[in-house]
PDB file of N, CA and C in Angstrom:
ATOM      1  N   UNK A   1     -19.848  13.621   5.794  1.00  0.00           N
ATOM      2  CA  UNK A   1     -20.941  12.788   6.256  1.00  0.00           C
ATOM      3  C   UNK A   1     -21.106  11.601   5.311  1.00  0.00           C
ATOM      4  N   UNK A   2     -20.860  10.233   5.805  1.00  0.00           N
ATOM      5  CA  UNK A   2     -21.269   8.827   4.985  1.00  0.00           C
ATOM      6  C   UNK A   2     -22.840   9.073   4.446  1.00  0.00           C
ATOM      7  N   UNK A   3     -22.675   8.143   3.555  1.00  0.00           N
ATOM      8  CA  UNK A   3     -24.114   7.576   3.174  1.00  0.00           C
ATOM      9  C   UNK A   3     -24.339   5.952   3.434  1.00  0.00           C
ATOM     10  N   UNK A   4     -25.149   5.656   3.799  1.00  0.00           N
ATOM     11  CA  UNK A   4     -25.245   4.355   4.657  1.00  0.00           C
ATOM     12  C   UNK A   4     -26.802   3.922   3.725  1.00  0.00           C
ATOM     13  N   UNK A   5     -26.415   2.307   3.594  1.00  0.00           N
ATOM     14  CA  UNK A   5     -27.218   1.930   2.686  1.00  0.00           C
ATOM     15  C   UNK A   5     -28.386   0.681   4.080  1.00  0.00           C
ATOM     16  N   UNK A   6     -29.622   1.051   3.981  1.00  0.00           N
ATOM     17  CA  UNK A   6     -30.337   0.537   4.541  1.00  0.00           C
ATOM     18  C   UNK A   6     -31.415  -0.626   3.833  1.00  0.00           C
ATOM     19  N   UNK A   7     -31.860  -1.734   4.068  1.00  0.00           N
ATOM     20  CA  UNK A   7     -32.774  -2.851   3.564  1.00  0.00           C
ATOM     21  C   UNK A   7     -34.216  -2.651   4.618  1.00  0.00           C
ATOM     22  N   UNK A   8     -35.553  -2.867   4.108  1.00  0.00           N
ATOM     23  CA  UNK A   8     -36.498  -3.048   4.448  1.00  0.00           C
ATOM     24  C   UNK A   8     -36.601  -4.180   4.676  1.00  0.00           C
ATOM     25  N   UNK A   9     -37.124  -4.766   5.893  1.00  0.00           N
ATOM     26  CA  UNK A   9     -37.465  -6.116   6.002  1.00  0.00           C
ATOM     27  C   UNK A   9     -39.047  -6.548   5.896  1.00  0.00           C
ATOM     28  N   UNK A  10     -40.235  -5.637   5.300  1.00  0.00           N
ATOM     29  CA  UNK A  10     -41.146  -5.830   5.012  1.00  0.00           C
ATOM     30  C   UNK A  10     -41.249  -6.012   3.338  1.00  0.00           C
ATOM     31  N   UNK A  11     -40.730  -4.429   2.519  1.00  0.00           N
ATOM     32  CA  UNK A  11     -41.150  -4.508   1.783  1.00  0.00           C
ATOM     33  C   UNK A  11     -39.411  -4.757   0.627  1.00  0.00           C
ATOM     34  N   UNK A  12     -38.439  -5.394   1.333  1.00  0.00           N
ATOM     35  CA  UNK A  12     -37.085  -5.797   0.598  1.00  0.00           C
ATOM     36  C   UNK A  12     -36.805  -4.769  -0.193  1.00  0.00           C
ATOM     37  N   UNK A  13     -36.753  -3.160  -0.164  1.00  0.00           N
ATOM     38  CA  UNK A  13     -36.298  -2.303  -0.838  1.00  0.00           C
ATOM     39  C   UNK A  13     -34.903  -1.829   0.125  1.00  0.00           C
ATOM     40  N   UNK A  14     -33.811  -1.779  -0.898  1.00  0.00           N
ATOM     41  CA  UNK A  14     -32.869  -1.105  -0.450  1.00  0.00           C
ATOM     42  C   UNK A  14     -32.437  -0.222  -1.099  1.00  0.00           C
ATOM     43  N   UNK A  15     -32.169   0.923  -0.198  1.00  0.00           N
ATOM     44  CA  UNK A  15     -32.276   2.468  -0.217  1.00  0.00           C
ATOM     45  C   UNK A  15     -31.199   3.145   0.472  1.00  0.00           C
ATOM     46  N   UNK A  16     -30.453   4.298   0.277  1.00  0.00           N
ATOM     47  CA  UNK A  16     -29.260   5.060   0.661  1.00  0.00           C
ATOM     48  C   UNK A  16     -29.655   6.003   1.555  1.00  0.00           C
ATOM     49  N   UNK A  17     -29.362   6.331   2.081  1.00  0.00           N
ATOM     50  CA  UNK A  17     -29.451   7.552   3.451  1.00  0.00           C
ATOM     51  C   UNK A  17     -28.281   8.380   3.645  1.00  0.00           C
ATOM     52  N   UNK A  18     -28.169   9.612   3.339  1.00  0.00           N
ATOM     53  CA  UNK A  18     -26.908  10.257   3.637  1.00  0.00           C
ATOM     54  C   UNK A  18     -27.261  11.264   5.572  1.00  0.00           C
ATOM     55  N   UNK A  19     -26.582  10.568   6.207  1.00  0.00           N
ATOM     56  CA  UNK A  19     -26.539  11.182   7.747  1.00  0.00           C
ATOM     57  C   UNK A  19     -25.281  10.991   8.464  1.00  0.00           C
ATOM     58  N   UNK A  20     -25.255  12.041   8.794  1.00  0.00           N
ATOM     59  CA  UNK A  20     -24.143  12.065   9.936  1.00  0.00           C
ATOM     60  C   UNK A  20     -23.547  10.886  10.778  1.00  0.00           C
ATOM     61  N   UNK A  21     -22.460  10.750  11.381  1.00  0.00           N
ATOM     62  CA  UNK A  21     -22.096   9.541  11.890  1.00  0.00           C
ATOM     63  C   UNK A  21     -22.333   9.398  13.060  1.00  0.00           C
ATOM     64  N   UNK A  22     -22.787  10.560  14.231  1.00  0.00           N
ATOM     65  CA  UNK A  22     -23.191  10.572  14.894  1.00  0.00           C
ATOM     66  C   UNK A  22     -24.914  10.113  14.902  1.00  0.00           C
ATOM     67  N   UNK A  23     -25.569  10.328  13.933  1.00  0.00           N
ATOM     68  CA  UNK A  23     -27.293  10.507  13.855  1.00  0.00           C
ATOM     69  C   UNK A  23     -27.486   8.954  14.171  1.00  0.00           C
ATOM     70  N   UNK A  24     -28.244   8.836  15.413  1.00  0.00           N
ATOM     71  CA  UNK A  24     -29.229   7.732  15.103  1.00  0.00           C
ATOM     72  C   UNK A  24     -29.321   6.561  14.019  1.00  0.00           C
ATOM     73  N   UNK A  25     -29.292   5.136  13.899  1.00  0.00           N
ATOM     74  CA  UNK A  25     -29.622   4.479  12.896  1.00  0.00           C
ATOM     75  C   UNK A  25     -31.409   4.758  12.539  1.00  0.00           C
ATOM     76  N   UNK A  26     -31.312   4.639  11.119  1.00  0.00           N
ATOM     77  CA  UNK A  26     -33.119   4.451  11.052  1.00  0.00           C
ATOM     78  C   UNK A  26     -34.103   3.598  11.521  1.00  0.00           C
ATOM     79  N   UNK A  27     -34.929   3.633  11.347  1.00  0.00           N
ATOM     80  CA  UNK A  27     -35.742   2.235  12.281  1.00  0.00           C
ATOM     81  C   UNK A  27     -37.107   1.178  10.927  1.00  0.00           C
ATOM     82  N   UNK A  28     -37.436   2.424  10.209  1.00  0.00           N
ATOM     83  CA  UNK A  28     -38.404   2.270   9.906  1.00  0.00           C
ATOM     84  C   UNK A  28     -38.420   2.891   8.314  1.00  0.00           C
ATOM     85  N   UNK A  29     -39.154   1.752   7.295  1.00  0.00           N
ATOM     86  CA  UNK A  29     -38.983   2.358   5.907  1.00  0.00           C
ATOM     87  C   UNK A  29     -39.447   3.655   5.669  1.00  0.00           C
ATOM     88  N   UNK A  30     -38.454   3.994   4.410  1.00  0.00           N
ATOM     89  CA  UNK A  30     -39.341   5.869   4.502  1.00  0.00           C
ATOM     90  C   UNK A  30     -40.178   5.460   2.825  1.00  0.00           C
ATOM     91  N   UNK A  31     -40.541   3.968   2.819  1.00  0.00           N
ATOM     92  CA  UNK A  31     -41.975   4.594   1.656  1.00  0.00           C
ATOM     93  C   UNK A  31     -43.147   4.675   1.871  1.00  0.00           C
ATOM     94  N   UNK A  32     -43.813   5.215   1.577  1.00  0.00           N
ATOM     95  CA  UNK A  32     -45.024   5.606   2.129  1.00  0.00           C
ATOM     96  C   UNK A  32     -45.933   4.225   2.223  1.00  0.00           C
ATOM     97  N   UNK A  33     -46.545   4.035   3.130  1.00  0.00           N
ATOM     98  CA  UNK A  33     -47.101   2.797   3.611  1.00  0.00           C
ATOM     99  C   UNK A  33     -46.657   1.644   4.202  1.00  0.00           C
ATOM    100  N   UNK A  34     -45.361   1.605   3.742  1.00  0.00           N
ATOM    101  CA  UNK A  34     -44.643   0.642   4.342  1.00  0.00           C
ATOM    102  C   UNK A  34     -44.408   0.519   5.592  1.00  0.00           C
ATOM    103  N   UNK A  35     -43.510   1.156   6.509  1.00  0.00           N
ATOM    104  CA  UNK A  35     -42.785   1.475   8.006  1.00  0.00           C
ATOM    105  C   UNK A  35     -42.756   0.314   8.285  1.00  0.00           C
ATOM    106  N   UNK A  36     -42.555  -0.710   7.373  1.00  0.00           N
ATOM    107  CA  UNK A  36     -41.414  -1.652   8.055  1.00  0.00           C
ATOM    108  C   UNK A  36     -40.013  -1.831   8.455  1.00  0.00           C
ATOM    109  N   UNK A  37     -39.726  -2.363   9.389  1.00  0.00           N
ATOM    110  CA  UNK A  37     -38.311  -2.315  10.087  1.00  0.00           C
ATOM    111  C   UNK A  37     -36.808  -2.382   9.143  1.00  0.00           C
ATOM    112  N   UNK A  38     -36.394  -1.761   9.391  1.00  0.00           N
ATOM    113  CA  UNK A  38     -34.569  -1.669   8.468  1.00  0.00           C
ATOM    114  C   UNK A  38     -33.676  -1.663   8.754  1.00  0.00           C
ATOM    115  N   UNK A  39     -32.374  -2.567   8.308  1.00  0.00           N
ATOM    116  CA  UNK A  39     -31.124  -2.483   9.038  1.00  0.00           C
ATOM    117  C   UNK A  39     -30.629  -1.903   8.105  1.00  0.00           C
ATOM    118  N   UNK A  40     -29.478  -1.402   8.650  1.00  0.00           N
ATOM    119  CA  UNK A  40     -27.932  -0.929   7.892  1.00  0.00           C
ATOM    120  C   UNK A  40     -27.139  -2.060   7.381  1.00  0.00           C
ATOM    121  N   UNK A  41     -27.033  -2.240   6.040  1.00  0.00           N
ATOM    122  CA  UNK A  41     -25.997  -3.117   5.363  1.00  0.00           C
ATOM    123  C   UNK A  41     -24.376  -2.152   5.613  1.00  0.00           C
ATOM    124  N   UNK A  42     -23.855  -3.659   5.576  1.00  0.00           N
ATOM    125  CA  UNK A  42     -22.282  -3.059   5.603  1.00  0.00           C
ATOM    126  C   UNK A  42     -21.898  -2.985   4.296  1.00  0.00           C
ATOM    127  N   UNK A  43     -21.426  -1.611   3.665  1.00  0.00           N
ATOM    128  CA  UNK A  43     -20.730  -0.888   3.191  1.00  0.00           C
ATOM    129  C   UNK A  43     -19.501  -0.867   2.157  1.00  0.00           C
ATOM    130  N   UNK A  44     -19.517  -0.653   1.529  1.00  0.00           N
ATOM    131  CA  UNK A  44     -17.608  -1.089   0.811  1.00  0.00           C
ATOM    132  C   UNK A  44     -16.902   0.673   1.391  1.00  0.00           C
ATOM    133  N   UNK A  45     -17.418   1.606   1.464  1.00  0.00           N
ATOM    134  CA  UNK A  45     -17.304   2.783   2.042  1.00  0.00           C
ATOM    135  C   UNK A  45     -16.570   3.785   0.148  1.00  0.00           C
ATOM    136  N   UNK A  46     -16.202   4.573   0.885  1.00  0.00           N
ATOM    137  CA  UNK A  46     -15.777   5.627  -0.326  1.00  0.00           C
ATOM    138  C   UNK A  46     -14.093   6.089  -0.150  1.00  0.00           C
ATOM    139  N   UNK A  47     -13.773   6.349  -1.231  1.00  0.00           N
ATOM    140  CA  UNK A  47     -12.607   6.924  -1.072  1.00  0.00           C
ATOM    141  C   UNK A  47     -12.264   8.267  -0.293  1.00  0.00           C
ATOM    142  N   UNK A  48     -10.943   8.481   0.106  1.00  0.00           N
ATOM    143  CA  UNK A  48     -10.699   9.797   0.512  1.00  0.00           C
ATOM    144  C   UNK A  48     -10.173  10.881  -0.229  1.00  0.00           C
ATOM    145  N   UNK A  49     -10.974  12.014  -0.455  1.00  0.00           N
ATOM    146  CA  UNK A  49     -10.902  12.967  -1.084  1.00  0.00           C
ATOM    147  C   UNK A  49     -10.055  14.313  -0.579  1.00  0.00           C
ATOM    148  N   UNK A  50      -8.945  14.365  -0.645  1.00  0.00           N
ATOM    149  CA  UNK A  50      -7.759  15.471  -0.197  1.00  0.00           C
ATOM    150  C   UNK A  50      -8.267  17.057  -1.236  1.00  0.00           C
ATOM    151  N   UNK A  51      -8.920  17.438  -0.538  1.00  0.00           N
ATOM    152  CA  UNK A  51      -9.465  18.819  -1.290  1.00  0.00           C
ATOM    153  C   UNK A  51      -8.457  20.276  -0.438  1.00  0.00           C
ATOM    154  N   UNK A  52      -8.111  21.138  -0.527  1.00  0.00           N
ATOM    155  CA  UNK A  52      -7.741  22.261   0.072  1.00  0.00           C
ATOM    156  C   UNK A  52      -6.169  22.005  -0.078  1.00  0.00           C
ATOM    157  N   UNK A  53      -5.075  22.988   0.935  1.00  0.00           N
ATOM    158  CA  UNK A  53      -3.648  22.895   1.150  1.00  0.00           C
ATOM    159  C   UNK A  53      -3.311  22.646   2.459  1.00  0.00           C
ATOM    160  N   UNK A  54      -2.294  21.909   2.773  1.00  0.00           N
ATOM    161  CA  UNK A  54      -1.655  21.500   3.815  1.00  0.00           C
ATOM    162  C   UNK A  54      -1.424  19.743   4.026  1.00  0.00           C
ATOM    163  N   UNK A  55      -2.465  19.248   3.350  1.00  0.00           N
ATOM    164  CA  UNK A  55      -2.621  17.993   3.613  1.00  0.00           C
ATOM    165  C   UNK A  55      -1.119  17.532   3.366  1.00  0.00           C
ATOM    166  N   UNK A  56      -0.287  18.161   2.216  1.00  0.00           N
ATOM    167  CA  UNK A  56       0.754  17.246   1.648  1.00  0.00           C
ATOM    168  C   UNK A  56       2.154  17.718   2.364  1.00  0.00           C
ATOM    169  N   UNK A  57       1.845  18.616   3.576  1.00  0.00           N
ATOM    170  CA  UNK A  57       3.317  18.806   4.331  1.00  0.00           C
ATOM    171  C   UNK A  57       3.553  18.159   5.152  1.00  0.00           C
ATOM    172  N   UNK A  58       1.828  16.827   5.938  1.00  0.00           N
ATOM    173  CA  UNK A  58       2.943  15.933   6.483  1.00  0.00           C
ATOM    174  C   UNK A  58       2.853  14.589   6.262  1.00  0.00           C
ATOM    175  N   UNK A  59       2.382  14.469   4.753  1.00  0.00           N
ATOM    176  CA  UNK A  59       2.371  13.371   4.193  1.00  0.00           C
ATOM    177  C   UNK A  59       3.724  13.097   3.380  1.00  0.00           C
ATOM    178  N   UNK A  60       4.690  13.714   3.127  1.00  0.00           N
ATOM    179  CA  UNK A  60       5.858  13.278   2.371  1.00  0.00           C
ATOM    180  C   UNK A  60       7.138  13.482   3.154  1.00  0.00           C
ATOM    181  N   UNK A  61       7.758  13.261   2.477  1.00  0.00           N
ATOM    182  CA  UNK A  61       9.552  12.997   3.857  1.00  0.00           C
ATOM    183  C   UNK A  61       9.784  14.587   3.790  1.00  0.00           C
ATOM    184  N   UNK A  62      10.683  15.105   4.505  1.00  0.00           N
ATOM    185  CA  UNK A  62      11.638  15.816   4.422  1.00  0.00           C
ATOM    186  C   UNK A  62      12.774  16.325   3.281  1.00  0.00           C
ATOM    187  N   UNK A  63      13.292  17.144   2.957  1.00  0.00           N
ATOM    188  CA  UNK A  63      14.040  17.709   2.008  1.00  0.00           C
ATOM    189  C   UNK A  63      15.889  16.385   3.029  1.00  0.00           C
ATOM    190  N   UNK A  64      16.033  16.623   3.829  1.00  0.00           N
ATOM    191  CA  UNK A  64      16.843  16.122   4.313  1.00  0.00           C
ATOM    192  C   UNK A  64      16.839  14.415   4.248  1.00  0.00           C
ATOM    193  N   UNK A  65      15.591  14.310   4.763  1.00  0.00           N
ATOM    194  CA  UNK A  65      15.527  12.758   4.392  1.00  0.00           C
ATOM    195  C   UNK A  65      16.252  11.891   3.119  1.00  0.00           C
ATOM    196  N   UNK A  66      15.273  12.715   1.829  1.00  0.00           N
ATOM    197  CA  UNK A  66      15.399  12.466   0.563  1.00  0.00           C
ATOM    198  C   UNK A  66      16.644  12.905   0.461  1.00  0.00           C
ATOM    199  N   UNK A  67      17.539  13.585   0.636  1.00  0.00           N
ATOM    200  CA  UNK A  67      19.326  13.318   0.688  1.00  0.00           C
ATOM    201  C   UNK A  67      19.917  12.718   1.170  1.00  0.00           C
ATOM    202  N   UNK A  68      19.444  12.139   2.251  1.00  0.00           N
ATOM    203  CA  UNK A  68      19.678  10.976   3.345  1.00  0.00           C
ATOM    204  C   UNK A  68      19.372   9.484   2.547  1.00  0.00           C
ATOM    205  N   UNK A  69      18.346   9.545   1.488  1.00  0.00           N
ATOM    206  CA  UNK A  69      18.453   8.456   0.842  1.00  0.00           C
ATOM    207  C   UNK A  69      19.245   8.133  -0.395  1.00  0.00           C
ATOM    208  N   UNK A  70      19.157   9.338  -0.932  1.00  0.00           N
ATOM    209  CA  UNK A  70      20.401   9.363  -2.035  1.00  0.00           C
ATOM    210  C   UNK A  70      21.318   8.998  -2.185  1.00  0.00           C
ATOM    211  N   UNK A  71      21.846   9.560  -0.930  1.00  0.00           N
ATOM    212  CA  UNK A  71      23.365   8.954  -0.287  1.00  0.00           C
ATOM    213  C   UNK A  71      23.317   7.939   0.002  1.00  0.00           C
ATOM    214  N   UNK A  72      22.320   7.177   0.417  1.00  0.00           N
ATOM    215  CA  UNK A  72      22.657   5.608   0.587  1.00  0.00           C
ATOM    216  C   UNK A  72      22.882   5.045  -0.752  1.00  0.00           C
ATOM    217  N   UNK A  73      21.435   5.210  -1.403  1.00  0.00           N
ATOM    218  CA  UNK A  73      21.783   4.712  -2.886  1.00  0.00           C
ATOM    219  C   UNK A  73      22.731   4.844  -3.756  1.00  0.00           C
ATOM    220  N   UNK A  74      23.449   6.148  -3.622  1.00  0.00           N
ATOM    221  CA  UNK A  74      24.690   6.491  -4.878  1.00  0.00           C
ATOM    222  C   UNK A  74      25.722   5.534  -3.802  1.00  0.00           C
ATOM    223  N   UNK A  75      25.823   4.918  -2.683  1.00  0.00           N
ATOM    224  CA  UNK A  75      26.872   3.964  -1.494  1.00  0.00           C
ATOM    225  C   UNK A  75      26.370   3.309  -2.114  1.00  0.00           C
ATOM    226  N   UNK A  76      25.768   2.666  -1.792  1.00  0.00           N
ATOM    227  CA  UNK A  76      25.472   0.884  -2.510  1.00  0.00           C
ATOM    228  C   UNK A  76      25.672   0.660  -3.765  1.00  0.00           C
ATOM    229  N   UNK A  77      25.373   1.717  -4.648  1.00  0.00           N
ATOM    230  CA  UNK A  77      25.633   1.248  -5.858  1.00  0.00           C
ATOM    231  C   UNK A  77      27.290   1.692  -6.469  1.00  0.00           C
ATOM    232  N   UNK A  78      27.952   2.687  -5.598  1.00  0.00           N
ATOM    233  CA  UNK A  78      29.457   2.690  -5.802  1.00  0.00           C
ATOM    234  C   UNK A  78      29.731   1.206  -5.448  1.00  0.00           C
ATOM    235  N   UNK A  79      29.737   0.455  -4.101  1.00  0.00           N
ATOM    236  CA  UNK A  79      30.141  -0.588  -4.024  1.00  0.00           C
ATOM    237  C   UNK A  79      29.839  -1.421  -4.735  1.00  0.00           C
ATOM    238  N   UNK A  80      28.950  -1.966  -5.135  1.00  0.00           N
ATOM    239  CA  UNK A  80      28.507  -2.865  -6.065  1.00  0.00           C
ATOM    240  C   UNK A  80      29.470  -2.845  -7.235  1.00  0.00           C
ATOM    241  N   UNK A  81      29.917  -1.441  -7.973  1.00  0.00           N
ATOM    242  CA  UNK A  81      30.367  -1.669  -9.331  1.00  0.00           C
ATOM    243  C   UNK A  81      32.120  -1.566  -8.710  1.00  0.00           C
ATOM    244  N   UNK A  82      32.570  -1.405  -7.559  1.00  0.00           N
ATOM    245  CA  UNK A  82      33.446  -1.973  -7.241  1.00  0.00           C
ATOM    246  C   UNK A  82      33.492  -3.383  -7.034  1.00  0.00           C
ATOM    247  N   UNK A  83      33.126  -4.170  -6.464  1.00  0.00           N
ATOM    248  CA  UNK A  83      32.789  -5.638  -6.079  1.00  0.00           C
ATOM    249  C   UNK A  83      33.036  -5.927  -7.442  1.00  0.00           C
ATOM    250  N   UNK A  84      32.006  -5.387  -8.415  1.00  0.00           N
ATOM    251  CA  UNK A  84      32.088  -5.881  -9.783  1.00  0.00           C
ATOM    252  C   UNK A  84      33.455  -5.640 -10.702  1.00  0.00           C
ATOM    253  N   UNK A  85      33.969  -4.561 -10.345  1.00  0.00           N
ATOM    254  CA  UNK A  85      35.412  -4.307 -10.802  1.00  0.00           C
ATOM    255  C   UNK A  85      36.628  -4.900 -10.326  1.00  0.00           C
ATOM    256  N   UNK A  86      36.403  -5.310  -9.314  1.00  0.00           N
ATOM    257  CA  UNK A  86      37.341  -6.286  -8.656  1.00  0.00           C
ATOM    258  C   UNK A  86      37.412  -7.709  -9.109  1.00  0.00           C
ATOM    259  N   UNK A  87      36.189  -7.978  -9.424  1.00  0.00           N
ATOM    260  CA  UNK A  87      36.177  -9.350  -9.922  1.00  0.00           C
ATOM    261  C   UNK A  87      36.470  -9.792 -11.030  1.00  0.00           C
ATOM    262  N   UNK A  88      36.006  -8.620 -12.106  1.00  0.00           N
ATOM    263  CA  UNK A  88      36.798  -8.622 -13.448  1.00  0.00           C
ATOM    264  C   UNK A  88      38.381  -8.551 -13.452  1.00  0.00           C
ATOM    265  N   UNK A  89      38.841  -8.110 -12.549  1.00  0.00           N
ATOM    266  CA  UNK A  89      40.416  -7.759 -12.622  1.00  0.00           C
ATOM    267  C   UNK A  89      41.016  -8.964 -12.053  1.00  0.00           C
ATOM    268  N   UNK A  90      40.812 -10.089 -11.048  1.00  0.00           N
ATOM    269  CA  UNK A  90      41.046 -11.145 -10.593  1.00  0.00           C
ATOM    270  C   UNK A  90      40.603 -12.317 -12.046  1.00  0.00           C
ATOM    271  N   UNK A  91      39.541 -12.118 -12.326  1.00  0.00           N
ATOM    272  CA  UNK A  91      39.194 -12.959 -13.770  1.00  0.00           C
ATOM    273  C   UNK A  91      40.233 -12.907 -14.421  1.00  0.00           C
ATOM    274  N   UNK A  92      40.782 -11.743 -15.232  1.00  0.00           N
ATOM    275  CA  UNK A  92      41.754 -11.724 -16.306  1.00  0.00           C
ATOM    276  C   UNK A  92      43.193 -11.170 -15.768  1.00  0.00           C
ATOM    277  N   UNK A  93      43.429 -11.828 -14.763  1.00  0.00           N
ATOM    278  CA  UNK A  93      45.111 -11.169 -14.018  1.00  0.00           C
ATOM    279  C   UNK A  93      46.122 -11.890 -14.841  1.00  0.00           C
ATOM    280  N   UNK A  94      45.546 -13.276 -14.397  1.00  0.00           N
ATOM    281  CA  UNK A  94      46.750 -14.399 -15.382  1.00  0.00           C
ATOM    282  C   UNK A  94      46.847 -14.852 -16.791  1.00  0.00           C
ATOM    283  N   UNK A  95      45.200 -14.889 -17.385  1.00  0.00           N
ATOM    284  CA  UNK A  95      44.896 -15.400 -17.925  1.00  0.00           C
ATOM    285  C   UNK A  95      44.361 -17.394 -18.109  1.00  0.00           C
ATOM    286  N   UNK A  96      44.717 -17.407 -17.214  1.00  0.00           N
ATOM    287  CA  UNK A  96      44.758 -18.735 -16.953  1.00  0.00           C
ATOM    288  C   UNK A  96      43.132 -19.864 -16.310  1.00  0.00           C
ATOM    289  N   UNK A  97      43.311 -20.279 -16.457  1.00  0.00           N
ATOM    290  CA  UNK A  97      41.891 -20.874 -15.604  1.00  0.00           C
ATOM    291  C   UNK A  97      42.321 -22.036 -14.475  1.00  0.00           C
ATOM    292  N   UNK A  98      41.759 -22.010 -13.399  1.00  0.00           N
ATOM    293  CA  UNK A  98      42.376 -22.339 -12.291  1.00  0.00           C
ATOM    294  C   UNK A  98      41.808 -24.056 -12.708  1.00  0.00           C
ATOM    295  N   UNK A  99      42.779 -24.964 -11.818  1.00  0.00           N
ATOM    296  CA  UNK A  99      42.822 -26.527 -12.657  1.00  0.00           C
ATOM    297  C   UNK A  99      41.880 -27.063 -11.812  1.00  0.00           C
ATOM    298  N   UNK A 100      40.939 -28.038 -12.309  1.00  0.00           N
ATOM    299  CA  UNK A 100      39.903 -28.432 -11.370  1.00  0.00           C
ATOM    300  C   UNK A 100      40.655 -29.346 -10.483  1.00  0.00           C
ATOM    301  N   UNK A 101      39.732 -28.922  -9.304  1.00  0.00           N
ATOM    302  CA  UNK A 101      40.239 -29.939  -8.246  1.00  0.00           C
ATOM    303  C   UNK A 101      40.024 -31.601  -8.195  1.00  0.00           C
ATOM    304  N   UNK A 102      40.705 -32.475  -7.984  1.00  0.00           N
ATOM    305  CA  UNK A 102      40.412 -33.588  -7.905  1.00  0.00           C
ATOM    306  C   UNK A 102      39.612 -34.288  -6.766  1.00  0.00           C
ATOM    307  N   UNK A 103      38.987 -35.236  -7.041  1.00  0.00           N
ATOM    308  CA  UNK A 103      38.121 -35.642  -5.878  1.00  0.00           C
ATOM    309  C   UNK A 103      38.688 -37.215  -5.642  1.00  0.00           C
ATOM    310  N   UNK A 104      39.554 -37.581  -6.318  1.00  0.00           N
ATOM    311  CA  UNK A 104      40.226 -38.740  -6.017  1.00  0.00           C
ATOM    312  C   UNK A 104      41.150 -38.830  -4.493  1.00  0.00           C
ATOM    313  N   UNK A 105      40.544 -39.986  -3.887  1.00  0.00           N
ATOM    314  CA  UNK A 105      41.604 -40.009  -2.390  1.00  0.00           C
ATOM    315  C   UNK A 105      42.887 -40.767  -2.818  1.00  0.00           C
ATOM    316  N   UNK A 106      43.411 -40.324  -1.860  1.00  0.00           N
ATOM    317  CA  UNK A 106      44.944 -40.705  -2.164  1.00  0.00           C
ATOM    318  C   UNK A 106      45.660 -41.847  -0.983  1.00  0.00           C
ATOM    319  N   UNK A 107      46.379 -43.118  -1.392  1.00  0.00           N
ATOM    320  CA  UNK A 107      46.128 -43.906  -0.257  1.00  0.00           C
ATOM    321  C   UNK A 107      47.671 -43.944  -0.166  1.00  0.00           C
TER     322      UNK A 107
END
């Protein structure tokens, strides 16, 4: 059950109410003498509180999943340090450094 924060528009006191979400809004201040009229302010609300067991069997992946991702990751990162091994071995094949190209036209 929320608690819902209400303003007096007679006597400008604002005050908390804990009721059901179904219940009725209030109408009328609860200090004594007052019973001037009150709205409901909007809220920043509260966090959610996971108390008891079960909540977390269908909040997380699968046992299969999480091997299903593994395997991608240990793939991508085999390729990668291939890509990277390949390129080192093309770097130092000749030793040589390839001759810059010219940009001169030729008539």
């Amino acid at each position: 059950m929320p608690t819902y924060e209400y303003q007096c528009a007679k006597c400008r006191k604002i005050f908390e109410h804990f009721q059901s979400i179904k219940a009725p809004k209030l109408e009328k201040c609860p200090k004594k003498g007052c019973k001037g009229k009150v709205t409901r302010l909007l809220g920043t609300g509260a966090g959610i509180i996971f108390k008891g067991g079960g909540f977390y069997e269908t909040d997380y992946r699968s046992d299969n999943y999480k091997s299903g991702e593994k395997n991608a990751k240990e793939a991508v990162k085999k390729a990668t340090e291939k890509k990277s091994d390949n390129k080192k071995k093309s770097d130092k094949s000749d030793g040589k450094k390839p001759a810059p190209k010219s940009n001169a036209k030729k008539q």
